[in-house]
N, C-alpha and C. Protein backbone atom coordinates (compact mmCIF):
# COMPACT_ATOMS: atom_id res chain seq x y z
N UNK A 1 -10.67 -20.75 -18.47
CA UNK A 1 -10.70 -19.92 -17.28
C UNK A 1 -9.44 -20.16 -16.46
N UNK A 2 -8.70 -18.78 -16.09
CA UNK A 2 -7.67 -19.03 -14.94
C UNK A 2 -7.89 -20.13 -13.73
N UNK A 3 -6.93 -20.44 -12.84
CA UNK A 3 -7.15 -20.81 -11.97
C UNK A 3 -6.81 -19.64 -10.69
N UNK A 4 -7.70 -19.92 -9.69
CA UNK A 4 -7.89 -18.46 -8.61
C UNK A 4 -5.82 -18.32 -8.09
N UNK A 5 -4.99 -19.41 -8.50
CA UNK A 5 -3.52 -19.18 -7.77
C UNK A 5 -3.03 -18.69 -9.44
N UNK A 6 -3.20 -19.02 -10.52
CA UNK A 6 -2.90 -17.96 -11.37
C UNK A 6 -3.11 -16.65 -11.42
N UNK A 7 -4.50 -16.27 -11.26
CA UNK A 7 -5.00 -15.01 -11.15
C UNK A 7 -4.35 -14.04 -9.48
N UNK A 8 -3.84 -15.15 -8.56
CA UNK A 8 -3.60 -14.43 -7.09
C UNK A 8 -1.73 -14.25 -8.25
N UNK A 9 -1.02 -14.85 -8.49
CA UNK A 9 0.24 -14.46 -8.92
C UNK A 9 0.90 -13.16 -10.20
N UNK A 10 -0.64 -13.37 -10.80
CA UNK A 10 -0.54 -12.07 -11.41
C UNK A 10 -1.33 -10.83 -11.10
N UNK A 11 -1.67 -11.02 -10.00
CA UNK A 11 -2.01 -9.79 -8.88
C UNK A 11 -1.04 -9.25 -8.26
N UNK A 12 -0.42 -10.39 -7.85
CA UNK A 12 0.92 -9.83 -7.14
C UNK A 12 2.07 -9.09 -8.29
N UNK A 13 2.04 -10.23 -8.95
CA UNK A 13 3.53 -9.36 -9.83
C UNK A 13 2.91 -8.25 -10.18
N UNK A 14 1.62 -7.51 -10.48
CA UNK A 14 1.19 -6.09 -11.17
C UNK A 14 1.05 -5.39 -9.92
N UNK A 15 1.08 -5.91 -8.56
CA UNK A 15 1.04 -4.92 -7.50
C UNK A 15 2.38 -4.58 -7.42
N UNK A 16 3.46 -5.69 -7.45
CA UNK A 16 5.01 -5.12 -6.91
C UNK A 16 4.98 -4.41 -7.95
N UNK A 17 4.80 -4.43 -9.52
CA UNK A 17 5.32 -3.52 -10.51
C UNK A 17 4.42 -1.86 -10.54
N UNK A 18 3.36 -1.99 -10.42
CA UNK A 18 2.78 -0.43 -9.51
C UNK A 18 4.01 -0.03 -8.26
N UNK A 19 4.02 -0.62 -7.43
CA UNK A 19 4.50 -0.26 -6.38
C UNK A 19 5.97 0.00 -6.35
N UNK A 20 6.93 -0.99 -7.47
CA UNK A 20 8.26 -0.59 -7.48
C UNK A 20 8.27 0.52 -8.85
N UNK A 21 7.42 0.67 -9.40
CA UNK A 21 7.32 2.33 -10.56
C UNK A 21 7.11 3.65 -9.52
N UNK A 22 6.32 3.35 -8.26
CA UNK A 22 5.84 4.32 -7.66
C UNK A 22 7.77 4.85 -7.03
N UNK A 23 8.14 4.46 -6.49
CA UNK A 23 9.49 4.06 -5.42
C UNK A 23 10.35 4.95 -6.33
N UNK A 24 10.42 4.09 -7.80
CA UNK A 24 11.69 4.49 -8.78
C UNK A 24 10.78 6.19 -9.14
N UNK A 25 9.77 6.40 -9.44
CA UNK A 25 9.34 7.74 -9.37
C UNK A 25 9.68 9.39 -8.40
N UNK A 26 9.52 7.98 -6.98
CA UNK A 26 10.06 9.04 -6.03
C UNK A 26 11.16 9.07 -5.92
N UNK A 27 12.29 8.36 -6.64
CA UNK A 27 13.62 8.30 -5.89
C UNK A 27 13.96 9.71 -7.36
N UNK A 28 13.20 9.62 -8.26
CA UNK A 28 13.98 10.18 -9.47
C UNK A 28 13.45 11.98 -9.01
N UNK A 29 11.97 11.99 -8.45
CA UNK A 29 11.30 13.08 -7.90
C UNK A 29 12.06 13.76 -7.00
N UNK A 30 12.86 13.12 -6.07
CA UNK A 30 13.51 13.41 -4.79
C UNK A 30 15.13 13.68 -5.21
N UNK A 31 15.99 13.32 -6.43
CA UNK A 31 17.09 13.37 -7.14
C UNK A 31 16.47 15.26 -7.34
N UNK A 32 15.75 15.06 -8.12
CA UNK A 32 15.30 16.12 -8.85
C UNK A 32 15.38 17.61 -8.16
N UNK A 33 14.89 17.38 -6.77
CA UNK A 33 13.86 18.44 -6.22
C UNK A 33 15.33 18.21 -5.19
N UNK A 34 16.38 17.64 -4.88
CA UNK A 34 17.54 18.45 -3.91
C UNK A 34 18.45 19.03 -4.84
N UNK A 35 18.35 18.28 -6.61
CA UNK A 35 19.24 19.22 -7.40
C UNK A 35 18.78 20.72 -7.69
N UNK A 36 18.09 20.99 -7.54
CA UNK A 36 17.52 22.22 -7.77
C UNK A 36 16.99 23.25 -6.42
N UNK A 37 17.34 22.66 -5.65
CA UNK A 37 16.82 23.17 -4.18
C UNK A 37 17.04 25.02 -4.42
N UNK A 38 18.75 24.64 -4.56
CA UNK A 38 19.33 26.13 -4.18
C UNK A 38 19.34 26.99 -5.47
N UNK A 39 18.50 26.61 -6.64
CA UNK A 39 18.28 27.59 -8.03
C UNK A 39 16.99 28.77 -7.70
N UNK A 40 17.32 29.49 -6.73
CA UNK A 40 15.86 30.55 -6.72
C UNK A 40 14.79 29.66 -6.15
N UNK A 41 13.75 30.17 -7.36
CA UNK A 41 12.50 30.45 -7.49
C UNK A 41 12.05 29.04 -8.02
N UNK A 42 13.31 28.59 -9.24
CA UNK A 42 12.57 27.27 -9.60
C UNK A 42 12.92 26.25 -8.83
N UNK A 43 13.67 26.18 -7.56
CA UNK A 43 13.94 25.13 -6.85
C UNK A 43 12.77 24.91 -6.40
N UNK A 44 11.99 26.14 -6.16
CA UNK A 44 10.71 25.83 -4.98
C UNK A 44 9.35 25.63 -5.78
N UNK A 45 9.54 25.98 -7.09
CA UNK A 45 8.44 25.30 -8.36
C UNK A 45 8.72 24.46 -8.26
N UNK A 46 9.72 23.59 -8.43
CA UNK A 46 10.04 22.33 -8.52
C UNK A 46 9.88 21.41 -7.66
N UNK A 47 9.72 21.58 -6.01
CA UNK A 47 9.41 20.78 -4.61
C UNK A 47 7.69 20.89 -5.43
N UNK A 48 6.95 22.36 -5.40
CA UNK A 48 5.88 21.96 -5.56
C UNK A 48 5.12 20.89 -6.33
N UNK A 49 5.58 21.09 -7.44
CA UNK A 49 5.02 20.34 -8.40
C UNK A 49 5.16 19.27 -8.22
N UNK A 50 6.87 18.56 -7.83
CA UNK A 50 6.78 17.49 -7.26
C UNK A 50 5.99 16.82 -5.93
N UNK A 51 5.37 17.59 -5.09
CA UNK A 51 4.92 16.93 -4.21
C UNK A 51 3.24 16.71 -4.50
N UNK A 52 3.09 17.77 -5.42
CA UNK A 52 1.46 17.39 -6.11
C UNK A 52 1.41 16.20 -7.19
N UNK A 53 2.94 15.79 -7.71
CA UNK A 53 2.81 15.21 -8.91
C UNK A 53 3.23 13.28 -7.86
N UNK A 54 3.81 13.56 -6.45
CA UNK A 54 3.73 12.51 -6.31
C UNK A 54 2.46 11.99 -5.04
N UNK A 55 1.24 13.27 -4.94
CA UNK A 55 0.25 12.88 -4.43
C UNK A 55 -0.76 12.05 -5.30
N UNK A 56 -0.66 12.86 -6.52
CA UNK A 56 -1.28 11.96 -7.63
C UNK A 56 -0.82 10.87 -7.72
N UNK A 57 0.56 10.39 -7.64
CA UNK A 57 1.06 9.18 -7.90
C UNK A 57 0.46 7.66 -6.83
N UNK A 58 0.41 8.47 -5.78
CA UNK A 58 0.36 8.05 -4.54
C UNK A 58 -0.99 7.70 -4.59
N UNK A 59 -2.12 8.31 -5.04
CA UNK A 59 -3.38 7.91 -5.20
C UNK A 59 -3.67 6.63 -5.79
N UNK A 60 -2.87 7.27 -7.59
CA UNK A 60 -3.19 6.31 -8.85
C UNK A 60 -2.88 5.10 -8.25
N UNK A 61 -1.97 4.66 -7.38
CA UNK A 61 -1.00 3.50 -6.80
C UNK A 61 -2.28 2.97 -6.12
N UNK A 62 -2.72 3.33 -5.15
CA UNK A 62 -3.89 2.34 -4.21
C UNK A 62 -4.90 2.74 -4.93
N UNK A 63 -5.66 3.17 -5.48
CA UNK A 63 -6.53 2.94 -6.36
C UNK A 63 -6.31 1.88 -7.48
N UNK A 64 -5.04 1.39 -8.08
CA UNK A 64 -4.84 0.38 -8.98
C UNK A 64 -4.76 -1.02 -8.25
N UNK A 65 -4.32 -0.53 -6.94
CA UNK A 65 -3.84 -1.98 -5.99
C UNK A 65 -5.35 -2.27 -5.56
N UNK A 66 -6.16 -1.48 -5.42
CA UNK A 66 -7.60 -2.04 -4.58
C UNK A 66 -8.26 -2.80 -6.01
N UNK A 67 -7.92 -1.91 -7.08
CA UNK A 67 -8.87 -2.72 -8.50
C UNK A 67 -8.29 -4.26 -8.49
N UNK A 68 -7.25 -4.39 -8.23
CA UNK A 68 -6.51 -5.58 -8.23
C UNK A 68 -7.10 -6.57 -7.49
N UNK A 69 -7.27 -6.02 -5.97
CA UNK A 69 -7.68 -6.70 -4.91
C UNK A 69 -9.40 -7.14 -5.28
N UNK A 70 -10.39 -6.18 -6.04
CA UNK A 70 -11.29 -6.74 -6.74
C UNK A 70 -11.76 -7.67 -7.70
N UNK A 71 -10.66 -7.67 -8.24
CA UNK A 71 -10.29 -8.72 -9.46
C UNK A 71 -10.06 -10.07 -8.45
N UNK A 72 -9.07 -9.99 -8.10
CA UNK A 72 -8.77 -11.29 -7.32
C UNK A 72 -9.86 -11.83 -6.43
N UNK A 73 -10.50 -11.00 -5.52
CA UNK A 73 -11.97 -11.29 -4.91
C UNK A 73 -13.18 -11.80 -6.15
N UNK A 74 -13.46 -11.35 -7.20
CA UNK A 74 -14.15 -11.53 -7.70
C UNK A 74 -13.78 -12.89 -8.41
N UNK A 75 -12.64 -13.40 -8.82
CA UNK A 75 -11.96 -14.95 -9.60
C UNK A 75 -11.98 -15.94 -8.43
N UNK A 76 -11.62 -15.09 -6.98
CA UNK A 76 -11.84 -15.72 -5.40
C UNK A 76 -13.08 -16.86 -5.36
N UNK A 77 -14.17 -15.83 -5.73
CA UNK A 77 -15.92 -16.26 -5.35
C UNK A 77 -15.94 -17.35 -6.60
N UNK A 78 -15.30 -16.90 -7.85
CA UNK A 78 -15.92 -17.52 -8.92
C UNK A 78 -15.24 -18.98 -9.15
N UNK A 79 -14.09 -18.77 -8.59
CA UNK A 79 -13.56 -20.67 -8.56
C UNK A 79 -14.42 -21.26 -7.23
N UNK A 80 -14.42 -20.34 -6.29
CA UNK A 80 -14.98 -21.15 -5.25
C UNK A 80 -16.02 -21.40 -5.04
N UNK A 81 -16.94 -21.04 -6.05
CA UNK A 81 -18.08 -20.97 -6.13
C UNK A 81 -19.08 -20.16 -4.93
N UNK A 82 -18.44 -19.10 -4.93
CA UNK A 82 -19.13 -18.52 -3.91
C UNK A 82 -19.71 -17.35 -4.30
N UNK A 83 -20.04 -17.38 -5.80
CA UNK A 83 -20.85 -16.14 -6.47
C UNK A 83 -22.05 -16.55 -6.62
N UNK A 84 -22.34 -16.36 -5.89
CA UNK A 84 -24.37 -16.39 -5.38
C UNK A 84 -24.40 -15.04 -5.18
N UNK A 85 -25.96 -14.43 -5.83
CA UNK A 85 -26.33 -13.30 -6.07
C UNK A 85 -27.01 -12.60 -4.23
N UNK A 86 -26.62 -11.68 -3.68
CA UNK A 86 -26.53 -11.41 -2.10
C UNK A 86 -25.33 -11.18 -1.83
């Protein structure tokens, strides 16, 4: 069995690596969507999609960070013995 400061360090490194994929996503989303601004019709397909494709992103991101934060609560109780049923 881990120990609860193993399990807190690889919480962290999989939160910064969610969180710095999310960043490098938007920086490549935001490259994307001013190169194409002034092409018509698909400049403004292109804002769209990007801003739906980085709401999704934006979700998947704290939804993975809270599973995280469960994990770590749950290895929390179980080294500390504080998993009593209540």
């Amino acid at each position: 069995m881990a120990s609860y400061s193993d399990v807190q360090k690889a919480v962290r490194v999989e939160k910064f690596r969610i969180w710095f994929a999310w960043l490098c996503g938007g920086w490549v989303a935001v490259g994307i969507m001013v190169t194409t601004k002034d092409v018509e019709i698909w400049g403004t397909v292109a804002q769209i999609v990007f801003i739906g494709l980085g709401i999704a992103a934006t979700v998947a991101a704290v939804r993975m960070t809270n599973a995280l934060n469960r994990r770590a609560e749950r290895e929390r109780r179980a080294v500390l013995g504080d998993d009593y049923p209540g």
